[in-house]
Protein backbone atom coordinates (compact mmCIF):
# COMPACT_ATOMS: atom_id res chain seq x y z
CA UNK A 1 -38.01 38.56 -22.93
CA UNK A 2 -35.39 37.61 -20.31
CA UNK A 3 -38.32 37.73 -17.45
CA UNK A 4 -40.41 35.08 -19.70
CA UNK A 5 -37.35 32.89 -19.94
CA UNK A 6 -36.78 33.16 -16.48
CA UNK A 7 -40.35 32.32 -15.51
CA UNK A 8 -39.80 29.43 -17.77
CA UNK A 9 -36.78 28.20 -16.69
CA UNK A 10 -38.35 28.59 -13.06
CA UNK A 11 -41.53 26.59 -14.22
CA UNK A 12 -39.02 24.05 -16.14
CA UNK A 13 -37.52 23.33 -12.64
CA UNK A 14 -40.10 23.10 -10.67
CA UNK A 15 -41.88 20.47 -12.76
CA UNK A 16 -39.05 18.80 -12.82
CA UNK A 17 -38.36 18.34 -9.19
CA UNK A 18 -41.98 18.07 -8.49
CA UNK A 19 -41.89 14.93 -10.67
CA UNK A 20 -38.65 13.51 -9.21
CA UNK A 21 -40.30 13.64 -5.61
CA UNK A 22 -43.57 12.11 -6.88
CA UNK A 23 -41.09 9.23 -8.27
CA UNK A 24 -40.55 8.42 -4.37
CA UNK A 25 -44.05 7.87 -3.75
CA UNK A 26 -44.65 4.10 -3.31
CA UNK A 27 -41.31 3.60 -2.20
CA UNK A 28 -40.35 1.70 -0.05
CA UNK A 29 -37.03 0.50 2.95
CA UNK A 30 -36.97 -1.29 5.62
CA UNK A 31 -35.97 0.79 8.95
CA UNK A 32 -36.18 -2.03 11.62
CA UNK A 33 -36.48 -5.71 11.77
CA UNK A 34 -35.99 -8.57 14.36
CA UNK A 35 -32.24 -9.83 13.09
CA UNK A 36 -30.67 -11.14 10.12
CA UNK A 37 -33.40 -12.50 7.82
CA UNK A 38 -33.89 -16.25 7.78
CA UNK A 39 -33.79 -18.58 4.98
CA UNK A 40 -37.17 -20.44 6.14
CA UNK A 41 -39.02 -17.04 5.00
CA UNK A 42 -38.49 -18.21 1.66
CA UNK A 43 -39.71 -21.45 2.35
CA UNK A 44 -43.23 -22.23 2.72
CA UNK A 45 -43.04 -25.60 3.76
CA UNK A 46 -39.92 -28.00 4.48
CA UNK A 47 -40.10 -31.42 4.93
CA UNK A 48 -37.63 -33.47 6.90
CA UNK A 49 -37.11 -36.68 8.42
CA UNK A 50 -38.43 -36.37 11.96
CA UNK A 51 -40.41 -32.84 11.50
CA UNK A 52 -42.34 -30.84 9.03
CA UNK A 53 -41.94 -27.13 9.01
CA UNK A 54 -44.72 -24.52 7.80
CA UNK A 55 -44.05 -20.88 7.15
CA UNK A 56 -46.92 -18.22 8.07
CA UNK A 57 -46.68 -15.01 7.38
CA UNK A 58 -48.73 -11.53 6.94
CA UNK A 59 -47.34 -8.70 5.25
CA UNK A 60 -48.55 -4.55 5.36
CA UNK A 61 -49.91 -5.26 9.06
CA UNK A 62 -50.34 -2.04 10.82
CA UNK A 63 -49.04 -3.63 14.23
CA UNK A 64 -46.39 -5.67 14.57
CA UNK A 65 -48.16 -7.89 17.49
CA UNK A 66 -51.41 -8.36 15.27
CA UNK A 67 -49.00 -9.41 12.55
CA UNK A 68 -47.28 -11.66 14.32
CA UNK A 69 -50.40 -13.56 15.41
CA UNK A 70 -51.99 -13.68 12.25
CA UNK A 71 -48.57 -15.08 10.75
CA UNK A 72 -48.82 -17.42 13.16
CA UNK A 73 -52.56 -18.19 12.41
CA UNK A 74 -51.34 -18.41 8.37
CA UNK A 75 -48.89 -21.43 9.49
CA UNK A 76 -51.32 -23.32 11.01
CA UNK A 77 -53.98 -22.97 8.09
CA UNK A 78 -50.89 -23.94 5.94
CA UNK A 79 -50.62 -27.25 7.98
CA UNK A 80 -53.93 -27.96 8.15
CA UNK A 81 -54.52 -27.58 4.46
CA UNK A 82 -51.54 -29.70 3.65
CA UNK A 83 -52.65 -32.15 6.36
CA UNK A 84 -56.43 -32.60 4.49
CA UNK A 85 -54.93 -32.51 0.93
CA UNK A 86 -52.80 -35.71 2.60
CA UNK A 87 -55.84 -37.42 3.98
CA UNK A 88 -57.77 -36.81 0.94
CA UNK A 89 -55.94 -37.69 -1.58
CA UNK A 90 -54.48 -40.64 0.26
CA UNK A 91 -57.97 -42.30 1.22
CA UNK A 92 -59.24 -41.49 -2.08
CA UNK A 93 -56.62 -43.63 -3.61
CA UNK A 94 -56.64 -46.42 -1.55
CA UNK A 95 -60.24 -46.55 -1.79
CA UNK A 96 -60.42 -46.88 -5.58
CA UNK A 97 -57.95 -49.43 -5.65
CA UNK A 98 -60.10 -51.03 -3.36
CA UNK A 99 -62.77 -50.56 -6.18
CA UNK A 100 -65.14 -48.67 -4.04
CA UNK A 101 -67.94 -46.41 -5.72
CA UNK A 102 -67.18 -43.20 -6.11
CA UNK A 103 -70.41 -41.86 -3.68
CA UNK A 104 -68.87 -43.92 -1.06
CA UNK A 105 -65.48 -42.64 -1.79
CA UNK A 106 -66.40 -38.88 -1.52
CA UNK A 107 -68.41 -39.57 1.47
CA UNK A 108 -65.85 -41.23 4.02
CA UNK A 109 -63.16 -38.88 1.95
CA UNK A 110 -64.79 -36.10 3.77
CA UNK A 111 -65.31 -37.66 7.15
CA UNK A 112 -61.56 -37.87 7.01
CA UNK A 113 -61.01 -34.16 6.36
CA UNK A 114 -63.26 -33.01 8.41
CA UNK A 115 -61.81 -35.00 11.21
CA UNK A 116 -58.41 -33.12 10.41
CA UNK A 117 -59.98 -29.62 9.65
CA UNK A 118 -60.70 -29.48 13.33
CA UNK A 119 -57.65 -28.11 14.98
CA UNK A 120 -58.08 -29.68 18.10
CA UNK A 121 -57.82 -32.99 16.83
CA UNK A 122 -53.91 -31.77 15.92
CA UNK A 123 -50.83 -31.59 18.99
CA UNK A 124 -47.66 -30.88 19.02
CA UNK A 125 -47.63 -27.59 16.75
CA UNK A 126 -44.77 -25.46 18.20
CA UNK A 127 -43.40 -22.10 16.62
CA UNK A 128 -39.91 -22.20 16.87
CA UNK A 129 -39.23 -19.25 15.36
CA UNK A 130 -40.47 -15.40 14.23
CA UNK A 131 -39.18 -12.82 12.09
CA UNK A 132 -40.40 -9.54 11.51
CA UNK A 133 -39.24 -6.04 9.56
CA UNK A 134 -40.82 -2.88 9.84
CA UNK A 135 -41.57 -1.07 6.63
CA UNK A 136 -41.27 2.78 5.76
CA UNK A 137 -43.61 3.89 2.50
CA UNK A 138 -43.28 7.23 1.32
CA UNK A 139 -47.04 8.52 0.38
CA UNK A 140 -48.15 11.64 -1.32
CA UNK A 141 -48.74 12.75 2.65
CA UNK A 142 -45.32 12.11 3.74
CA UNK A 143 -44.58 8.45 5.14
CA UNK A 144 -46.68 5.37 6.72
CA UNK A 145 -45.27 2.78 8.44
CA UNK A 146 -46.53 -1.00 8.25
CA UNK A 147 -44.98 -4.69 9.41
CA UNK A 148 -43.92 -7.80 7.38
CA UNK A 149 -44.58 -10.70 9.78
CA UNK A 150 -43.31 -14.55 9.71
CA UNK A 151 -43.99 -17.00 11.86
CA UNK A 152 -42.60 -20.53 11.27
CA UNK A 153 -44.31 -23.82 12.69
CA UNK A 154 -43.04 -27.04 13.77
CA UNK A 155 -45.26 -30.68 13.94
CA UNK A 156 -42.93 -33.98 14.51
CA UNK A 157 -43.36 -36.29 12.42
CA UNK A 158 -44.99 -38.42 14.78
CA UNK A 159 -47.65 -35.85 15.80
CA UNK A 160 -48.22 -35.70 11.94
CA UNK A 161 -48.77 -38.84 11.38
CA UNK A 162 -51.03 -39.09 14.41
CA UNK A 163 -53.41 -36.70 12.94
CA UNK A 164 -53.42 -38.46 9.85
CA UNK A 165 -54.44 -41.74 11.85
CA UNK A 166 -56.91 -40.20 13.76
CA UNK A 167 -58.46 -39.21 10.08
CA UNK A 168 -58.10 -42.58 8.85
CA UNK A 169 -59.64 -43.99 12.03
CA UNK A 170 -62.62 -41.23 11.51
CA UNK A 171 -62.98 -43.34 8.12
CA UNK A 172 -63.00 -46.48 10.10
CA UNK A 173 -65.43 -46.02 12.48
CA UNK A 174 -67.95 -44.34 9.34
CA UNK A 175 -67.61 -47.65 8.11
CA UNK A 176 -68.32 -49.60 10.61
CA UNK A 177 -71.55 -47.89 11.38
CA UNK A 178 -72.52 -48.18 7.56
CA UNK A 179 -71.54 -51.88 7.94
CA UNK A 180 -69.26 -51.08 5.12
CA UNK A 181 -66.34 -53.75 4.88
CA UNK A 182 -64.34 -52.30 1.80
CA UNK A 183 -64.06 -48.97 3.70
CA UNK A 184 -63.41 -50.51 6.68
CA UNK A 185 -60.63 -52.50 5.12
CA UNK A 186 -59.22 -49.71 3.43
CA UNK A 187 -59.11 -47.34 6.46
CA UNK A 188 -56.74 -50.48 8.34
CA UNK A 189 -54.93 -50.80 5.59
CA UNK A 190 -54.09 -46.86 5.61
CA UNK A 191 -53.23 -46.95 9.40
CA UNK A 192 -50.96 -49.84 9.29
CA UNK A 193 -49.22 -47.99 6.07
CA UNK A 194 -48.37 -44.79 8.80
CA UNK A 195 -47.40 -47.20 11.03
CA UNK A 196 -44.43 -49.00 9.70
C-alpha cells in the first residue's frame, strides 16, 4: 500500500510539473532591442504641419536586417496607400460637384492613382528613424528566437503635396486628350487648392 501511494504521489508530481513547464510554451520576453522604445511605434501615421510621418513595421522576422527592410517597405506602402486614398477621394469629390458622370469620374479617378501608385513619381521619403527588439519564444523544443522591426518614414509636406499635384496634373492632361473641359477644370481647380 505505501509503494502504490508513493508511485502515486510520484505520478501526482510529475504531471504536475510537466504541466507547469508546458504553461511556458508560447511564452514569450524580449532579450535585446535597439534602445528605449519610441512612442511613434504606436503610431501609424502622424500628421503635422510641415511633415507627415508613416510607421512600418514587421513583426516574427527571422533576421533582424530582412525585418528591418521589409518595415521599411511597410512605411512606404502605408504612404502610398494614404497618398491614393487622398487623390481619390479628393478628385472624386471635386468632380461630382462639378456634376461630371460617374464613368468619367471613375475613369480620370484612376489615372490619378495610378499616377501616385508608382513610387517613382514620389521624393523626398526619408527614414528618420528604426527600432527593433529581439524576441525569445519558449517552444515544446526549447527556445526560437525572432525580430519585431519598425521603421518610421518621413515626406515634407511639400513633397506630399507635390505628388498629389503630379496626380491631379495626370487628371489634367487625360482630359485634355479626351477634349474633356469639366475634368480639365476640375483637375486646375484641385492644383490651385494644394497650392495656396
Amino acid at each position: 500500500m505505501k509503494t502504490l501511494l508513493n508511485s502515486l504521489m510520484a505520478v501526482l508530481f510529475l504531471l504536475i510539473n510537466g504541466c507547469s513547464g508546458s504553461s511556458e510554451i508560447g511564452s514569450e520576453k524580449t532579450i535585446d532591442k535597439s534602445g528605449s522604445s519610441p512612442e511613434w511605434v504606436l503610431k501609424p501615421t502622424t500628421d503635422e504641419d510641415d511633415h507627415i510621418l508613416v510607421t512600418g513595421e514587421i513583426t516574427q522576422a527571422k533576421d533582424r536586417s530582412f525585418g528591418m527592410s521589409q518595415a521599411y517597405a511597410d512605411g512606404l506602402r502605408k504612404l502610398m496607400n494614404m497618398m491614393q486614398n487622398r487623390v481619390k477621394t479628393q478628385s472624386s469629390l471635386a468632380m461630382s460637384g462639378n456634376n461630371m458622370n460617374e464613368d468619367d469620374i471613375g475613369k480620370f479617378s484612376e489615372f490619378a492613382v495610378g499616377w501616385v501608385s508608382d513610387t517613382k513619381n514620389i521624393s523626398g521619403v526619408k527614414n528618420p528613424d528604426l527600432y527593433w527588439e529581439k524576441i525569445e519564444k519558449k517552444t515544446a523544443e526549447g527556445v526560437t528566437y525572432y525580430y519585431n522591426c519598425y521603421s518610421q518614414l518621413s515626406i515634407s509636406r511639400i513633397d506630399y503635396n507635390k505628388a498629389l499635384e503630379g496626380a491631379f496634373n495626370e487628371i489634367k492632361k487625360q482630359a485634355v486628350a479626351e477634349n474633356n473641359a469639366k475634368a480639365e477644370q476640375t483637375a486646375k481647380s484641385l492644383i490651385n487648392e494644394l497650392n495656396k
